[in-house]
C-alpha atoms as a PDB file:
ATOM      1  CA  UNK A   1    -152.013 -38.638 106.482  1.00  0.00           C
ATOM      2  CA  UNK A   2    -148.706 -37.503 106.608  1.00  0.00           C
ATOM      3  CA  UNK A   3    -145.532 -38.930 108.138  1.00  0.00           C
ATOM      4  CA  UNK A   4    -143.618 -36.019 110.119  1.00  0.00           C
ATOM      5  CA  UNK A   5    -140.763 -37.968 112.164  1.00  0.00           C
ATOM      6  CA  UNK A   6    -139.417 -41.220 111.877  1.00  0.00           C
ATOM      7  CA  UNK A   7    -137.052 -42.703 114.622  1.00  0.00           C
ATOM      8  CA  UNK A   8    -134.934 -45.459 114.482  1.00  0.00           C
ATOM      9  CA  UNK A   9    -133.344 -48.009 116.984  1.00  0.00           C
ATOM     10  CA  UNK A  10    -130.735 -50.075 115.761  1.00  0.00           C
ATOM     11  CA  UNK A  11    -130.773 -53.590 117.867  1.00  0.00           C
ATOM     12  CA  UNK A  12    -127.094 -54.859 118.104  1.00  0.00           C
ATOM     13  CA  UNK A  13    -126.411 -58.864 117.793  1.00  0.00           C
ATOM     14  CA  UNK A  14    -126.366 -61.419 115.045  1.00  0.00           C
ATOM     15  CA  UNK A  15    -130.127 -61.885 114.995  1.00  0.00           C
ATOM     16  CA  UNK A  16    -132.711 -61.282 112.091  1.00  0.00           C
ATOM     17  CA  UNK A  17    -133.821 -58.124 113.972  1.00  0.00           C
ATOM     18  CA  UNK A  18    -132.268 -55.112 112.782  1.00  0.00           C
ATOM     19  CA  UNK A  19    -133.765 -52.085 114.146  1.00  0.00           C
ATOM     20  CA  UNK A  20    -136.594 -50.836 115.910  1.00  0.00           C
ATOM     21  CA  UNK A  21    -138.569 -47.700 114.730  1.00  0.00           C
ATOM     22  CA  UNK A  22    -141.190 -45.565 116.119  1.00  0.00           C
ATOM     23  CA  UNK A  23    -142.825 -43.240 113.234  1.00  0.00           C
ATOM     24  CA  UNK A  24    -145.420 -39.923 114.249  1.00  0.00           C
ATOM     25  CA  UNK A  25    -148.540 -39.687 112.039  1.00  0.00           C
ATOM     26  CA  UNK A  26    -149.504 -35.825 111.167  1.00  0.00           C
ATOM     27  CA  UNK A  27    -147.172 -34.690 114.458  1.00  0.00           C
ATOM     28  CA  UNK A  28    -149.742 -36.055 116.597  1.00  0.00           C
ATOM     29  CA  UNK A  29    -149.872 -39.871 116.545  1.00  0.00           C
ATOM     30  CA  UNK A  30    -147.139 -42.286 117.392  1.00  0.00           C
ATOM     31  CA  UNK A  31    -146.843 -46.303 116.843  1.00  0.00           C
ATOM     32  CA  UNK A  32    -143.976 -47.297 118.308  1.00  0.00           C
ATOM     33  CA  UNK A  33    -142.242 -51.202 118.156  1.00  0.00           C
ATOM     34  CA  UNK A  34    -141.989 -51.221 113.996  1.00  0.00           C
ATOM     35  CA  UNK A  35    -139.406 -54.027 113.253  1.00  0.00           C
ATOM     36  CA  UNK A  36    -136.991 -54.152 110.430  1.00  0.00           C
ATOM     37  CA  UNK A  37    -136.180 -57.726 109.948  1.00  0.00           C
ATOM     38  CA  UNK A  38    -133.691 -59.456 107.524  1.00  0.00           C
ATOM     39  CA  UNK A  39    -134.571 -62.197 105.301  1.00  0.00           C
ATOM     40  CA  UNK A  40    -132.975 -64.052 103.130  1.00  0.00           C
ATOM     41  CA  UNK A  41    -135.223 -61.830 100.221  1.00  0.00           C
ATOM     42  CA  UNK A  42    -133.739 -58.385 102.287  1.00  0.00           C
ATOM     43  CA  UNK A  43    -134.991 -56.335 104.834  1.00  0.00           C
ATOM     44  CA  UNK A  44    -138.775 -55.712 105.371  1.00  0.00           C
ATOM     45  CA  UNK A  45    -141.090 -53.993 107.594  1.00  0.00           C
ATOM     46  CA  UNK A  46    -143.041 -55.603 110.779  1.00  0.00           C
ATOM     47  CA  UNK A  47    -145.710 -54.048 112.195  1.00  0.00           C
ATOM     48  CA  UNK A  48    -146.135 -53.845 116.212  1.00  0.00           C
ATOM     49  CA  UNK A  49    -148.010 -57.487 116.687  1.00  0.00           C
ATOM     50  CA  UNK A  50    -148.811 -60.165 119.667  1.00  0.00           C
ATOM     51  CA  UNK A  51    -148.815 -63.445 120.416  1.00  0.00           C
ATOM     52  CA  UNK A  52    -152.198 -65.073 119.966  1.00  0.00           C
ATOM     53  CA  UNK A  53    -153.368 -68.007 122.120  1.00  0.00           C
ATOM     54  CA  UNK A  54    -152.734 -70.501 119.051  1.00  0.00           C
ATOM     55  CA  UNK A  55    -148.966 -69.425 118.953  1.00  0.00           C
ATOM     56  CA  UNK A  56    -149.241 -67.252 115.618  1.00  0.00           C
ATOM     57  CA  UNK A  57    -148.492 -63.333 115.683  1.00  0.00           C
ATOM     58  CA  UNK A  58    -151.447 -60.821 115.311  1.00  0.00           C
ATOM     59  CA  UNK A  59    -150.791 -56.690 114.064  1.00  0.00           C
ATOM     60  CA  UNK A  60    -151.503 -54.962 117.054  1.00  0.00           C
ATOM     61  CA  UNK A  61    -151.606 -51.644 114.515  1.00  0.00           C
ATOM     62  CA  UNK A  62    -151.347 -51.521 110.679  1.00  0.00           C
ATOM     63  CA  UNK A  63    -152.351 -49.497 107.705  1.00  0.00           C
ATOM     64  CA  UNK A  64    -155.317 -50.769 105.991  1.00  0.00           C
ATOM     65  CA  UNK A  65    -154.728 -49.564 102.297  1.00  0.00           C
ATOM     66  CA  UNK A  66    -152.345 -51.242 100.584  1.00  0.00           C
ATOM     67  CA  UNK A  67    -150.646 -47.733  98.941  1.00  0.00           C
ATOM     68  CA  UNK A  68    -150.694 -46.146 102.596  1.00  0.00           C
ATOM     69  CA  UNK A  69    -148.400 -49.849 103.579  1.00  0.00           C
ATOM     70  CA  UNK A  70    -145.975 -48.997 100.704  1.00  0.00           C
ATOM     71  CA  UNK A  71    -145.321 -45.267 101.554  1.00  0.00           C
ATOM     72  CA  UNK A  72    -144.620 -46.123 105.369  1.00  0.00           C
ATOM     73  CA  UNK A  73    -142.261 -49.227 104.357  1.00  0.00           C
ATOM     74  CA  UNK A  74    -140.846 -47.053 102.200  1.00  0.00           C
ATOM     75  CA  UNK A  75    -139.932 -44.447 103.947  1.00  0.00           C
ATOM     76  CA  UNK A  76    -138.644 -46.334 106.816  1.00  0.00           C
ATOM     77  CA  UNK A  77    -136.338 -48.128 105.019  1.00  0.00           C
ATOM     78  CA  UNK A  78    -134.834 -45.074 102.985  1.00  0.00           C
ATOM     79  CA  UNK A  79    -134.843 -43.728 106.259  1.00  0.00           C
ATOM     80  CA  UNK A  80    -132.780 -46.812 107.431  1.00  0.00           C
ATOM     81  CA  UNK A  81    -129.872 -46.960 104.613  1.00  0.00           C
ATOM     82  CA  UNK A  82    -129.325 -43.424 104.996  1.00  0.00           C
ATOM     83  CA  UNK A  83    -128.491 -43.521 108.392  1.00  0.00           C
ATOM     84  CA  UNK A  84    -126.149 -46.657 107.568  1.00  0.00           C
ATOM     85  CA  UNK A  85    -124.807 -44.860 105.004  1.00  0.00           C
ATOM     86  CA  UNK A  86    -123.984 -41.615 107.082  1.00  0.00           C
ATOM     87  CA  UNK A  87    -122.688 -44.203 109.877  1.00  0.00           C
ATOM     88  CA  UNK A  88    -125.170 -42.479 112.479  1.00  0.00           C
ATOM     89  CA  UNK A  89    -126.256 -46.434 113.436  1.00  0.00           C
END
């Protein structure tokens, strides 16, 4: 599995919510509504979820290995601070 495009949304306002990003999985698979959400430990990565009946949050999509998890967070984030840095968001 290979990660071939990564878009970003930055989400304006003083809220937790930073940006919204849609990544495509080997050019032929998309999951769009990723979150990047600030915390008071820094910024990490939500996957696309919904509300369940009891009020909690359930992933809608997520990866199931824990190494596959790390590679997508990472790259979105790097992803994320370079575009900061170059001022495109």
């Amino acid at each position: 599995m290979k990660v071939t495009d990564i878009r970003i949304r930055k989400v304006e306002g003083e809220g937790k919510l930073k940006a919204v990003v849609s990544i495509t999985i080997d050019g032929e698979f998309v999951i769009h509504d990723i979150r990047l959400v600030a915390s008071e430990h820094g910024l990490f990565v939500a996957m696309p979820s919904r509300r369940t009946r009891e009020g909690g949050y359930k992933d809608i999509a997520h990866p199931i290995k824990s190494e596959t998890r790390c590679m997508m967070e990472t790259m979105i984030l790097n992803q994320y601070r370079e575009y900061l840095k170059r001022g495109i968001l």
